[in-house]
PDB file of N, CA and C in Angstrom:
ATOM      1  N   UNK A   1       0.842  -1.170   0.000  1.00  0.00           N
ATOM      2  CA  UNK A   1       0.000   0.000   0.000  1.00  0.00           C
ATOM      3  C   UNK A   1       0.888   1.235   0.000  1.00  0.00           C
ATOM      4  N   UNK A   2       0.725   2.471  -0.901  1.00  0.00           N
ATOM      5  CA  UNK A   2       1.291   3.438  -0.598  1.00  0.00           C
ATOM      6  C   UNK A   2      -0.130   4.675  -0.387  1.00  0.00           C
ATOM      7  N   UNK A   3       1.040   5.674   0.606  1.00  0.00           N
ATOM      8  CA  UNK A   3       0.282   6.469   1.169  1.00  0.00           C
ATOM      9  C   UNK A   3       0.629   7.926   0.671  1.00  0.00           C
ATOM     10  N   UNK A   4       0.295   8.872   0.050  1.00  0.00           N
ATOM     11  CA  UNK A   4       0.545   9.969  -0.320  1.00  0.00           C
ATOM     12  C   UNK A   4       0.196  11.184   0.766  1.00  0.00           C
ATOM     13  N   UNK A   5       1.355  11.748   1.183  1.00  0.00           N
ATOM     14  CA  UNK A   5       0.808  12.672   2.342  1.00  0.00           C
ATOM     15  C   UNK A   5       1.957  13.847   1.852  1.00  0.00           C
ATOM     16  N   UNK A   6       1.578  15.413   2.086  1.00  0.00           N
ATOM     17  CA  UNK A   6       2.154  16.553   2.307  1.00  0.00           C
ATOM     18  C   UNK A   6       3.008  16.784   3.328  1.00  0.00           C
ATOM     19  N   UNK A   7       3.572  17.776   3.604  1.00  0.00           N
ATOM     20  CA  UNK A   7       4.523  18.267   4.408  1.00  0.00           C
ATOM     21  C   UNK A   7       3.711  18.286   5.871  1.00  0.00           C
ATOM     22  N   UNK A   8       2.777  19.365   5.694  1.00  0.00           N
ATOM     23  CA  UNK A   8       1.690  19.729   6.755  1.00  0.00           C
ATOM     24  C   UNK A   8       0.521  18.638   7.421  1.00  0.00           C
ATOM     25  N   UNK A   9       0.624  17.774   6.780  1.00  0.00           N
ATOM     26  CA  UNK A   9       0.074  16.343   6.945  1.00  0.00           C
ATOM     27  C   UNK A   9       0.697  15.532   7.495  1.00  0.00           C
ATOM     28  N   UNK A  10       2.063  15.447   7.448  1.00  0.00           N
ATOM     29  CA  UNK A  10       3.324  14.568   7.807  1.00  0.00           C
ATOM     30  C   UNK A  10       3.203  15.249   9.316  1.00  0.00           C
ATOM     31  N   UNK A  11       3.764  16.194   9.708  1.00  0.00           N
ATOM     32  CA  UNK A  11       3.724  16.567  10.958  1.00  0.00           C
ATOM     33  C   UNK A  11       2.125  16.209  11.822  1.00  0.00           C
ATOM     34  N   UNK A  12       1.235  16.723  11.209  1.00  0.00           N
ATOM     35  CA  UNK A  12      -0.018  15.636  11.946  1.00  0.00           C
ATOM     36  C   UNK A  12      -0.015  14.256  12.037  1.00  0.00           C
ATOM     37  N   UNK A  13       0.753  13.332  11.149  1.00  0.00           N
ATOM     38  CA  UNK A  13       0.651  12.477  10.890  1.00  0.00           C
ATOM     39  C   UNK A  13       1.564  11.672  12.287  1.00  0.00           C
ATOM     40  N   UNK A  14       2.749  12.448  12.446  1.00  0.00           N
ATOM     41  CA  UNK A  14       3.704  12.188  13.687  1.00  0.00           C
ATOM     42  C   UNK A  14       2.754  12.009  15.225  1.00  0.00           C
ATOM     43  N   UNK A  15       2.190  13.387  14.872  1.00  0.00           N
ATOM     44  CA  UNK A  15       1.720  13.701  16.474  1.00  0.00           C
ATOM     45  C   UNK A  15       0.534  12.737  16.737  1.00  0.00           C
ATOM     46  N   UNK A  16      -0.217  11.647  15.753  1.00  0.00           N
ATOM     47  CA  UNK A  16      -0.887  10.426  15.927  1.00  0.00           C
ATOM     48  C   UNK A  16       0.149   9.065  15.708  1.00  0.00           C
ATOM     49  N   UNK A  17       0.805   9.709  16.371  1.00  0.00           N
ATOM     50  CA  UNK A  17       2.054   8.006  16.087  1.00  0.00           C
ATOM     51  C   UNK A  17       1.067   6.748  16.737  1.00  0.00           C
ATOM     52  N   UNK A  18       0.507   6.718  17.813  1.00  0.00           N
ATOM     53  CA  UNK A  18      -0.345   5.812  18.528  1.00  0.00           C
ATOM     54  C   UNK A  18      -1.251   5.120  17.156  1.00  0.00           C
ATOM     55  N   UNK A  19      -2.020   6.195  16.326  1.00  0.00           N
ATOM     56  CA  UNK A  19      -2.449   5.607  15.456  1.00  0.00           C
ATOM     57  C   UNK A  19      -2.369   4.635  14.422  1.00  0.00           C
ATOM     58  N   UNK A  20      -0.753   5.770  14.043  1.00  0.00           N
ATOM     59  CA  UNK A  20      -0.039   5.227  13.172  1.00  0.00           C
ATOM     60  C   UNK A  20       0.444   3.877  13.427  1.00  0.00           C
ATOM     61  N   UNK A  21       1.155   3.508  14.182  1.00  0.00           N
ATOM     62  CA  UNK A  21       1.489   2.509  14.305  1.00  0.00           C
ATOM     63  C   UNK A  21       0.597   1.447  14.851  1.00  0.00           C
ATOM     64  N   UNK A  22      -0.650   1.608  14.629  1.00  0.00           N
ATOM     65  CA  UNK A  22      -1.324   0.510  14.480  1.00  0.00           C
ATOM     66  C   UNK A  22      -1.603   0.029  13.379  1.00  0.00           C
ATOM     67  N   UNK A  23      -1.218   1.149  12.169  1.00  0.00           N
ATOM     68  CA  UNK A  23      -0.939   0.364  10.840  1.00  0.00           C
ATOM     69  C   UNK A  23      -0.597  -0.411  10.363  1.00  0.00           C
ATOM     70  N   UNK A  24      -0.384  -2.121  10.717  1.00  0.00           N
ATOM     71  CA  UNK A  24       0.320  -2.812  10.530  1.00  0.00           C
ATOM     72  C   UNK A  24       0.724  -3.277   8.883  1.00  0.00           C
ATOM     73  N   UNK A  25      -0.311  -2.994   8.567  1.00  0.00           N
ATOM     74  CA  UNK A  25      -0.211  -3.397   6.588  1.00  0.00           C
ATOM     75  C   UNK A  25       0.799  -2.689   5.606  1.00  0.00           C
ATOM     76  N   UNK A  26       1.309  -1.174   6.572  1.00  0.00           N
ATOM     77  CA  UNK A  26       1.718  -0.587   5.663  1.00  0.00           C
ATOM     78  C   UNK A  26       3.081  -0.195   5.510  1.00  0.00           C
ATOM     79  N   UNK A  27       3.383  -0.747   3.910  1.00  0.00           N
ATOM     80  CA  UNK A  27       4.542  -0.628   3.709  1.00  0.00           C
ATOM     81  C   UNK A  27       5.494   0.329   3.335  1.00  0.00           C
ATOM     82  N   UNK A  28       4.987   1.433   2.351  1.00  0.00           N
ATOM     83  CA  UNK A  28       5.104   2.469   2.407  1.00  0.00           C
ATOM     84  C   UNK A  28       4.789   4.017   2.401  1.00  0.00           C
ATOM     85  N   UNK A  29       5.996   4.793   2.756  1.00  0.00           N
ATOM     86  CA  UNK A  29       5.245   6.121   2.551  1.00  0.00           C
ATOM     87  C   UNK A  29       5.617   6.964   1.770  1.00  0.00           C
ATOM     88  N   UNK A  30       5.306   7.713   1.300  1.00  0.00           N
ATOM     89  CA  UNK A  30       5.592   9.097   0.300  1.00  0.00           C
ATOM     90  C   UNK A  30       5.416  10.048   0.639  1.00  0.00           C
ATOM     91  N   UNK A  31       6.424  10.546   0.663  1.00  0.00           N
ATOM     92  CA  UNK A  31       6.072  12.480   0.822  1.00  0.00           C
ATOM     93  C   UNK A  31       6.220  13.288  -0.191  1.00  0.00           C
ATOM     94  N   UNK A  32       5.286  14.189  -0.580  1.00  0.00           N
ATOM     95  CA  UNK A  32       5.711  15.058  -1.736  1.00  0.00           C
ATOM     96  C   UNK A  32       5.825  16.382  -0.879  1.00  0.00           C
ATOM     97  N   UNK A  33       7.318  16.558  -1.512  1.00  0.00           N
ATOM     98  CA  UNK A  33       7.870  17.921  -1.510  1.00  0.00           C
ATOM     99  C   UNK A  33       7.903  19.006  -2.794  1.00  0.00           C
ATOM    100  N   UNK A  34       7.601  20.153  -2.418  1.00  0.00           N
ATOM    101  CA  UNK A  34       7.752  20.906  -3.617  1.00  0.00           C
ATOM    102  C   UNK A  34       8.906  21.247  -4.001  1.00  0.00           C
ATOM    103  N   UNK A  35       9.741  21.956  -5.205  1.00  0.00           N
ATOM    104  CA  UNK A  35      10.838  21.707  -5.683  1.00  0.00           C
ATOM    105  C   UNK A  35      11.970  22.985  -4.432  1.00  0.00           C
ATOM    106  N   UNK A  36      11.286  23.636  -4.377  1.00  0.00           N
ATOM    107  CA  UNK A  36      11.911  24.218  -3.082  1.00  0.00           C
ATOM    108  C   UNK A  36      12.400  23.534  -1.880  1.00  0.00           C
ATOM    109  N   UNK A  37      11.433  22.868  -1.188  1.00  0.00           N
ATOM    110  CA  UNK A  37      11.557  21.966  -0.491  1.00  0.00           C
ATOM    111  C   UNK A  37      12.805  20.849  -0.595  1.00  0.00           C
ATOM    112  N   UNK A  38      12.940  20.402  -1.643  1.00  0.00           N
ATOM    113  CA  UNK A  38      13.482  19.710  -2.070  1.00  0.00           C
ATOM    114  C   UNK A  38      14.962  20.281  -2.273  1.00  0.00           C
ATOM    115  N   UNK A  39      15.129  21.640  -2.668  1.00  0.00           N
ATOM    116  CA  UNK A  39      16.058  22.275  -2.688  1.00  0.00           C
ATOM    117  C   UNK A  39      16.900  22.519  -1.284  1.00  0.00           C
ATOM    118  N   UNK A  40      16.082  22.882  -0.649  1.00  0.00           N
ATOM    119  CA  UNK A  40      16.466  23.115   0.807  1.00  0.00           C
ATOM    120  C   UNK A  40      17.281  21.841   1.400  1.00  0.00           C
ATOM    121  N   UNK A  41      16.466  21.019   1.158  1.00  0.00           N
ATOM    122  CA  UNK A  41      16.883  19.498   1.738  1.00  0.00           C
ATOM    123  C   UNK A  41      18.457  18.677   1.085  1.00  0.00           C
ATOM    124  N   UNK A  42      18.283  19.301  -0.117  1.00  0.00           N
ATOM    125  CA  UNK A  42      19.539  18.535  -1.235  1.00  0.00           C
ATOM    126  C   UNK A  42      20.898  19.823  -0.542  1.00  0.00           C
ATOM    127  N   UNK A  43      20.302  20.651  -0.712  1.00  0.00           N
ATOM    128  CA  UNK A  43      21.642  21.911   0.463  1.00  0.00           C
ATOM    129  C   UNK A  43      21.698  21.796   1.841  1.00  0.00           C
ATOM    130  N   UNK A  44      21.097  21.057   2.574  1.00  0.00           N
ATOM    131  CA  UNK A  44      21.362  20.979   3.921  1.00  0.00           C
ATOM    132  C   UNK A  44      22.498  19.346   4.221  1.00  0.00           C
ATOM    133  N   UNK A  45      21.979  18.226   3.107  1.00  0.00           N
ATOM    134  CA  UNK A  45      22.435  17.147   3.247  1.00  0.00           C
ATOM    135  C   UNK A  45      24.308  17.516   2.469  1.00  0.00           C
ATOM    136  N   UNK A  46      24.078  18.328   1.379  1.00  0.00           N
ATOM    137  CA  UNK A  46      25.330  18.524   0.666  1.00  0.00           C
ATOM    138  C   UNK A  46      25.962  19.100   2.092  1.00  0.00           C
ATOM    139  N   UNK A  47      25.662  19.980   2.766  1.00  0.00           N
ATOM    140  CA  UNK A  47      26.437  20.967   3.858  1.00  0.00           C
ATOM    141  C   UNK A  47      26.980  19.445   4.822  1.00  0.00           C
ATOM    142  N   UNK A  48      26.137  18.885   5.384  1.00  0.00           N
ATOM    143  CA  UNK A  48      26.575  17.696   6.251  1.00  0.00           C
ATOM    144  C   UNK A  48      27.094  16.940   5.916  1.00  0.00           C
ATOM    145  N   UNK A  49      27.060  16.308   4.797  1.00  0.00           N
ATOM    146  CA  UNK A  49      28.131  15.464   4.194  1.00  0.00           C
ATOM    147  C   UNK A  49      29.601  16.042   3.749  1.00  0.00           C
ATOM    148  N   UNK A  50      29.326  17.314   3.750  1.00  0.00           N
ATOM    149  CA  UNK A  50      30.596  18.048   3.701  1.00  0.00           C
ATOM    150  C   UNK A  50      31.472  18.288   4.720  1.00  0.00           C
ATOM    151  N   UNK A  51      30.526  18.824   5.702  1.00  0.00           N
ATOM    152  CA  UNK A  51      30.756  18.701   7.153  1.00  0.00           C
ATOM    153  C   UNK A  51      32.065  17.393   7.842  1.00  0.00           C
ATOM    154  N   UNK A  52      31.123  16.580   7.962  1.00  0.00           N
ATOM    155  CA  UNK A  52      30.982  15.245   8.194  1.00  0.00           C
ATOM    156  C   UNK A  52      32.960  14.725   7.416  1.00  0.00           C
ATOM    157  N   UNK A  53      32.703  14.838   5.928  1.00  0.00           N
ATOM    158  CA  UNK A  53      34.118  14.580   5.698  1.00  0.00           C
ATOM    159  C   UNK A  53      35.312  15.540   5.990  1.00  0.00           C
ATOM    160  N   UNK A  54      35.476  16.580   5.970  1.00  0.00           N
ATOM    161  CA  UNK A  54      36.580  17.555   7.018  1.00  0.00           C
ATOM    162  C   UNK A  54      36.593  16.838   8.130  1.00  0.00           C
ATOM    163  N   UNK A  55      35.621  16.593   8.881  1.00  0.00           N
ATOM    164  CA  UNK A  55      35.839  16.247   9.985  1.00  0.00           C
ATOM    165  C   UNK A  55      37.120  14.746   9.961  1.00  0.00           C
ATOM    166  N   UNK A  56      36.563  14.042   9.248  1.00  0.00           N
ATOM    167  CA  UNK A  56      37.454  12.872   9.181  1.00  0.00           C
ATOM    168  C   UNK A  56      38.877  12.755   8.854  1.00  0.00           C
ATOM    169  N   UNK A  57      38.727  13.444   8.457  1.00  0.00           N
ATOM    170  CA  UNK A  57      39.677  14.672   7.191  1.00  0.00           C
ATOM    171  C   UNK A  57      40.826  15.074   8.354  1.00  0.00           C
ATOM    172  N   UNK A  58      40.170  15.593   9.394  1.00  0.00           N
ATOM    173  CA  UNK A  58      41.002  16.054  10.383  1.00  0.00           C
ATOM    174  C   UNK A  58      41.828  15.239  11.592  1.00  0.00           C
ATOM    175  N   UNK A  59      40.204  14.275  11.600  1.00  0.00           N
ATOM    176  CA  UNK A  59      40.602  12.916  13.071  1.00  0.00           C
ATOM    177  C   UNK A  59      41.715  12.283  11.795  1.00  0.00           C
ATOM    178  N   UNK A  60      41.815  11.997  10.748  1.00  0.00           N
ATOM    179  CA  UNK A  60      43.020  11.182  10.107  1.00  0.00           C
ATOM    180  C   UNK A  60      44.234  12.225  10.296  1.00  0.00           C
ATOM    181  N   UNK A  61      44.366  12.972  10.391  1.00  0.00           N
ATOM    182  CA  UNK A  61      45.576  13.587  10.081  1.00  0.00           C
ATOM    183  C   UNK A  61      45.955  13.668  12.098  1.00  0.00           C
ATOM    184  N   UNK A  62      45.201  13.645  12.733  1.00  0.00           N
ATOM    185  CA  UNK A  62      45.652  13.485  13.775  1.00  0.00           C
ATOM    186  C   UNK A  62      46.558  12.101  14.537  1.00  0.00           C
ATOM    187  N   UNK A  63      46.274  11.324  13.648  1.00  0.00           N
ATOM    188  CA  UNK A  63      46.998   9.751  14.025  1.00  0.00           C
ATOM    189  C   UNK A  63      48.596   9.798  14.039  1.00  0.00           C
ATOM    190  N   UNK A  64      48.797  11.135  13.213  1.00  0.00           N
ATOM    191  CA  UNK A  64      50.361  10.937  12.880  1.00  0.00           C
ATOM    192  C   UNK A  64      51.344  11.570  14.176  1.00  0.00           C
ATOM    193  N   UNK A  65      51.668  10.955  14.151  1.00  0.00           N
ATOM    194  CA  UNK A  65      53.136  11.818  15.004  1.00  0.00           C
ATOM    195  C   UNK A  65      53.540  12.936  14.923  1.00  0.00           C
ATOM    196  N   UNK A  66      54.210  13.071  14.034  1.00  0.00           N
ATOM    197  CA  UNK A  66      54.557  14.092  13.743  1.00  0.00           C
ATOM    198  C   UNK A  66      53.717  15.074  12.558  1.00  0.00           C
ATOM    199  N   UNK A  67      53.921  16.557  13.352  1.00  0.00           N
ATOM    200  CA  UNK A  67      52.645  17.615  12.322  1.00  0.00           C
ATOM    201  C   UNK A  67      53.420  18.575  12.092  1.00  0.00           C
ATOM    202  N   UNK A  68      52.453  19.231  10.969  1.00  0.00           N
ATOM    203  CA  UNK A  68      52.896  20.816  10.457  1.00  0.00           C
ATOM    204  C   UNK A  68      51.827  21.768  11.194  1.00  0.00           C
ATOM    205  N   UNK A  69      52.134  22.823  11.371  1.00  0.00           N
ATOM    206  CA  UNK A  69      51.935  23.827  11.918  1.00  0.00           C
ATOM    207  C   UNK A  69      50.247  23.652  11.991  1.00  0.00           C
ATOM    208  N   UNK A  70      49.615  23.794  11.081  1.00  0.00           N
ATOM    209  CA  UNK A  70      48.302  23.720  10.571  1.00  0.00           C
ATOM    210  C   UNK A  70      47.721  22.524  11.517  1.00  0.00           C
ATOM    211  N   UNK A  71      48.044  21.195  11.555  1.00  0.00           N
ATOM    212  CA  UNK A  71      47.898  19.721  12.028  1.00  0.00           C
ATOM    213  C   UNK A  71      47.604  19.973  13.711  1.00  0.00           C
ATOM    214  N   UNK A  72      48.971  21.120  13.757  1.00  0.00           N
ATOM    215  CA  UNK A  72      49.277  21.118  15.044  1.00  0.00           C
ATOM    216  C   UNK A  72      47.952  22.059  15.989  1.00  0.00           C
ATOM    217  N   UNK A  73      47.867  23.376  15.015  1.00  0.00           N
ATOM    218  CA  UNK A  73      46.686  23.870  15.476  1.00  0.00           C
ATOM    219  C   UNK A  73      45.351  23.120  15.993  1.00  0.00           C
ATOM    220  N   UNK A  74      44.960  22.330  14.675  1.00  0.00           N
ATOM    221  CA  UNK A  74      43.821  21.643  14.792  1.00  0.00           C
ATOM    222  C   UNK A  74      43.994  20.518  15.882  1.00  0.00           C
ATOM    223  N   UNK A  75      45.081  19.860  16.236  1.00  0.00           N
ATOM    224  CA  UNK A  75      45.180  19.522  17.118  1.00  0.00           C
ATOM    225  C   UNK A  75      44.958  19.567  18.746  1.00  0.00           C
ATOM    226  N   UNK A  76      45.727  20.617  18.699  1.00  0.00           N
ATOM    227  CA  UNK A  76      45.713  21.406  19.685  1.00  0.00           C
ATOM    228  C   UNK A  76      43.980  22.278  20.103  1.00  0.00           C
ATOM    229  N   UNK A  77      43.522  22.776  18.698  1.00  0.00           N
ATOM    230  CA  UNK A  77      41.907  23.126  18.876  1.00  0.00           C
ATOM    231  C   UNK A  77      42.506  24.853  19.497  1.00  0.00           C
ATOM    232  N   UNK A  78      43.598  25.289  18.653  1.00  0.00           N
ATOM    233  CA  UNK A  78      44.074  26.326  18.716  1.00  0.00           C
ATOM    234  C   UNK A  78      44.306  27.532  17.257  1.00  0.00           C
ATOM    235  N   UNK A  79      44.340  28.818  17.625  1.00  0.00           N
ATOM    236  CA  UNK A  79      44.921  30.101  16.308  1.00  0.00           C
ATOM    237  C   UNK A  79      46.041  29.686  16.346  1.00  0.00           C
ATOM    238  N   UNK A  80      46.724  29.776  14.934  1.00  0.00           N
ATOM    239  CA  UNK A  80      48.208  29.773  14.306  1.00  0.00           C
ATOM    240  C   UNK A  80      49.258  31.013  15.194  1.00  0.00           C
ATOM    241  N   UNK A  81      48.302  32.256  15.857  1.00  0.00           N
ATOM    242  CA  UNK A  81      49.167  33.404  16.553  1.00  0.00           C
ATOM    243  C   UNK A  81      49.295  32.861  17.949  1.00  0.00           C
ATOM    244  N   UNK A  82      47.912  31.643  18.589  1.00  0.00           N
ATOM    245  CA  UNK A  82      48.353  31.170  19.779  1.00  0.00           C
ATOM    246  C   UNK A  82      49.361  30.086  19.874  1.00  0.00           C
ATOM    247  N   UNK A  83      49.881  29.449  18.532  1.00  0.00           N
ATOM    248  CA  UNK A  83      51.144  28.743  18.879  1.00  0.00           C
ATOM    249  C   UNK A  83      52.009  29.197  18.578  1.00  0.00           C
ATOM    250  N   UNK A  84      52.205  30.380  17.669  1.00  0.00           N
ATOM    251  CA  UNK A  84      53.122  31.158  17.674  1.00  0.00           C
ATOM    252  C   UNK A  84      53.815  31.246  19.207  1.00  0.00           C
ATOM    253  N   UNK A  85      52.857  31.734  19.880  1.00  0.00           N
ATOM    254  CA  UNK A  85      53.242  32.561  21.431  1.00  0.00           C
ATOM    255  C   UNK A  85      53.774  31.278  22.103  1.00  0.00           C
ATOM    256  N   UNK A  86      53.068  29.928  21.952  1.00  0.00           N
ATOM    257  CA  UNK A  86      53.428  28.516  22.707  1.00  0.00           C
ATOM    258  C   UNK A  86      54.678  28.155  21.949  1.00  0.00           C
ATOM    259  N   UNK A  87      54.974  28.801  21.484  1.00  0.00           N
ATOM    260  CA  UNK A  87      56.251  28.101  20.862  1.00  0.00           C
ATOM    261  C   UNK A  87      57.220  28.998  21.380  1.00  0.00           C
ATOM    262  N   UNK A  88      57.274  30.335  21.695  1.00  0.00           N
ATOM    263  CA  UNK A  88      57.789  31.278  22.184  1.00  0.00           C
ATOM    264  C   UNK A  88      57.979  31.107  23.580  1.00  0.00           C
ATOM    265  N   UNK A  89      56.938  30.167  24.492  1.00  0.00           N
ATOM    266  CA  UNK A  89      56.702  29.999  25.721  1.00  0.00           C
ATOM    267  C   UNK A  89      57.474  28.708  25.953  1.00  0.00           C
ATOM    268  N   UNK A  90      58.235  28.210  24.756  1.00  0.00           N
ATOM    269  CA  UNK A  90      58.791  26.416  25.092  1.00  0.00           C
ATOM    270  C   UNK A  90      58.270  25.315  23.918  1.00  0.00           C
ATOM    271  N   UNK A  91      56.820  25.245  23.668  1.00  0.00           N
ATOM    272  CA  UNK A  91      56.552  24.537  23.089  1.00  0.00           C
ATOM    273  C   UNK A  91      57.676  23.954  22.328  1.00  0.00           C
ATOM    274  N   UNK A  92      57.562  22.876  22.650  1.00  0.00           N
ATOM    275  CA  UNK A  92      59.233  21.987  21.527  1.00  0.00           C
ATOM    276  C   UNK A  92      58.656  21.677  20.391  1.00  0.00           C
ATOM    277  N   UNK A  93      59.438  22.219  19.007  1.00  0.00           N
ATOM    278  CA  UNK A  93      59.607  22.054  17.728  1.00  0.00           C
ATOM    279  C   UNK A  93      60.754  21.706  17.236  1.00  0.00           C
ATOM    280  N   UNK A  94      60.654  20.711  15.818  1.00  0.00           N
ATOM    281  CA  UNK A  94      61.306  20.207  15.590  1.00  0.00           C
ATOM    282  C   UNK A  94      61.769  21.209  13.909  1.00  0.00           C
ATOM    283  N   UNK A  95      63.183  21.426  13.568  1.00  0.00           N
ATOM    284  CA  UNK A  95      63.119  21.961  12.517  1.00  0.00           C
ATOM    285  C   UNK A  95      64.053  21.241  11.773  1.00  0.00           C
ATOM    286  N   UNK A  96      63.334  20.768  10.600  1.00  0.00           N
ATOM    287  CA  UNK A  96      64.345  20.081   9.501  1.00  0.00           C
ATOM    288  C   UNK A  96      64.241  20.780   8.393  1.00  0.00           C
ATOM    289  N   UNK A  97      65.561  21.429   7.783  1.00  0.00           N
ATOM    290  CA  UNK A  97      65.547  22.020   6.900  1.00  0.00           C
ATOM    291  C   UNK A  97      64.547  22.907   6.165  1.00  0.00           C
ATOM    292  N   UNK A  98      64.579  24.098   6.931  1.00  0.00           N
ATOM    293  CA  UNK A  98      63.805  25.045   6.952  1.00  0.00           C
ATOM    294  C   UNK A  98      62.290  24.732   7.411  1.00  0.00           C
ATOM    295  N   UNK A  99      61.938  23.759   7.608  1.00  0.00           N
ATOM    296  CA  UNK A  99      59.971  23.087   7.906  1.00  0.00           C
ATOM    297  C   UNK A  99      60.376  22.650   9.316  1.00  0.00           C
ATOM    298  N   UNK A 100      59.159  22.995   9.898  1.00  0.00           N
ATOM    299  CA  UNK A 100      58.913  22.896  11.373  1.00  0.00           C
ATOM    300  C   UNK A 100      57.896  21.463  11.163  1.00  0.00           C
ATOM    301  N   UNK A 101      58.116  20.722  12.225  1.00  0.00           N
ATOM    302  CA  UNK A 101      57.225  20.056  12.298  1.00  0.00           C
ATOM    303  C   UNK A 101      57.273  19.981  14.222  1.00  0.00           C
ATOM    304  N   UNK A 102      56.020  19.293  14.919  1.00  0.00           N
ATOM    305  CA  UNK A 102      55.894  19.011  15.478  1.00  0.00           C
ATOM    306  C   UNK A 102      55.484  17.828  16.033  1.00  0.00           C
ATOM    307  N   UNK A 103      56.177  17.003  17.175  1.00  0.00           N
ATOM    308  CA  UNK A 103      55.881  16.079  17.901  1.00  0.00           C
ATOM    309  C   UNK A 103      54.555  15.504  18.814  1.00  0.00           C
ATOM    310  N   UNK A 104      54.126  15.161  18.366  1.00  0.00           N
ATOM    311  CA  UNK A 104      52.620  15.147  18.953  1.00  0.00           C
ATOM    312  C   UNK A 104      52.761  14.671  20.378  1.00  0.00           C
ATOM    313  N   UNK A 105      53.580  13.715  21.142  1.00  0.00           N
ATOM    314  CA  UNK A 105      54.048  13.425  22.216  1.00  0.00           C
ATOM    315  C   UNK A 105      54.478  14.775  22.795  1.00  0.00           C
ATOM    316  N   UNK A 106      55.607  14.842  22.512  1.00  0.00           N
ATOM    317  CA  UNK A 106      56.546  16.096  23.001  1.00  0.00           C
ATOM    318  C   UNK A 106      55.359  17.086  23.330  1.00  0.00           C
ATOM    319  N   UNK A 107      54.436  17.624  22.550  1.00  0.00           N
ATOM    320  CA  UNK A 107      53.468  18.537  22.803  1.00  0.00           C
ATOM    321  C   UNK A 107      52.376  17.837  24.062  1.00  0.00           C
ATOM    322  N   UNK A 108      51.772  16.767  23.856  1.00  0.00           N
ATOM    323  CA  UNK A 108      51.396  16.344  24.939  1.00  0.00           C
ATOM    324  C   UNK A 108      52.509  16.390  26.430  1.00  0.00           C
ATOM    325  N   UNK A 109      53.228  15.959  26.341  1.00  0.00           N
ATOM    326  CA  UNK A 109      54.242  16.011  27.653  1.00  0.00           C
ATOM    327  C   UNK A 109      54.091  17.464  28.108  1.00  0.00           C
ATOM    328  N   UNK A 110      54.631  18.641  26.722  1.00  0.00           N
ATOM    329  CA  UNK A 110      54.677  19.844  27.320  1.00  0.00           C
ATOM    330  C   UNK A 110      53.800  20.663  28.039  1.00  0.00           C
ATOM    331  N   UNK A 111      52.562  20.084  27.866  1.00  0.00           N
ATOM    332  CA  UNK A 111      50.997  20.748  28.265  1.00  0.00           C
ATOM    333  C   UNK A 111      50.924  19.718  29.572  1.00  0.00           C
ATOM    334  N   UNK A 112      51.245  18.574  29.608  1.00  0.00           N
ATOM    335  CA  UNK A 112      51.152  17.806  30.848  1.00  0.00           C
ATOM    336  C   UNK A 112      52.137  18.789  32.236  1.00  0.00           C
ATOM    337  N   UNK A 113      53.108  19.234  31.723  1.00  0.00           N
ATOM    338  CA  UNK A 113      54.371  19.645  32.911  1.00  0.00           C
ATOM    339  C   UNK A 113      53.542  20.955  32.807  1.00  0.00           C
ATOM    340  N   UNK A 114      52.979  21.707  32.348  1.00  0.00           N
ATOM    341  CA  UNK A 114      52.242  22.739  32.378  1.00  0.00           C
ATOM    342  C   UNK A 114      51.362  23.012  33.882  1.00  0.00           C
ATOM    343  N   UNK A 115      50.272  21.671  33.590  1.00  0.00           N
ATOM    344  CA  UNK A 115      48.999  21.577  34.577  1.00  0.00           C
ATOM    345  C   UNK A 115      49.480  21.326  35.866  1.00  0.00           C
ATOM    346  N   UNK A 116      50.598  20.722  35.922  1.00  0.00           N
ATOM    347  CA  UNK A 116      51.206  20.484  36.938  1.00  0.00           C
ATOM    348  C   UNK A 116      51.375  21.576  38.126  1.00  0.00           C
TER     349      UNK A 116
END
């Protein structure tokens, strides 16, 4: 069986869930959206799926040991001018031929002797 219901129907349709789910026969449902609607929905899912991969994007680049400046920020959940200053304050960096990288340990340790 299909069921054809609106937007404004759908939300009534929720707030009788008791009802609803005494429906046992039915298999599906349909909603018609208008092309707006539809628009809205295809830009909110593009935004979250976009979302969603940066994010991963970021937890992967965190696995590594050793980071670049950028890695290190996001790491850290810090501005590029506040490690500037942490690096000025001790933060240990590593420099190989002209590129900084950082120790992801070493930075943990250094924030550990910190709290201390």
């Amino acid at each position: 069986m299909t069921i054809l219901i609106n937007s404004e129907n759908f939300m009534h349709l929720i707030s009788k869930q008791k009802q609803f789910m005494e429906v046992k026969s039915m298999t599906k449902i349909e909603i018609l959206l208008s092309d707006d609607q539809l628009s809205v929905i295809a830009g909110q899912l593009s935004d979250l799926i976009t979302t969603e991969i940066d994010k991963i994007k970021k937890q992967e680049n965190l696995n590594h040991r050793y980071m670049n400046k950028k890695q290190t920020c996001n790491y850290l959940q810090i501005s590029n001018n506040t490690l500037d200053g942490w690096i000025k304050d001790g933060l240990p960096i590593i420099k190989i031929h002209g590129s900084n990288r950082f120790d992801r340990i070493a930075v943990d340790q250094w924030l550990s002797n910190l709290a201390k």
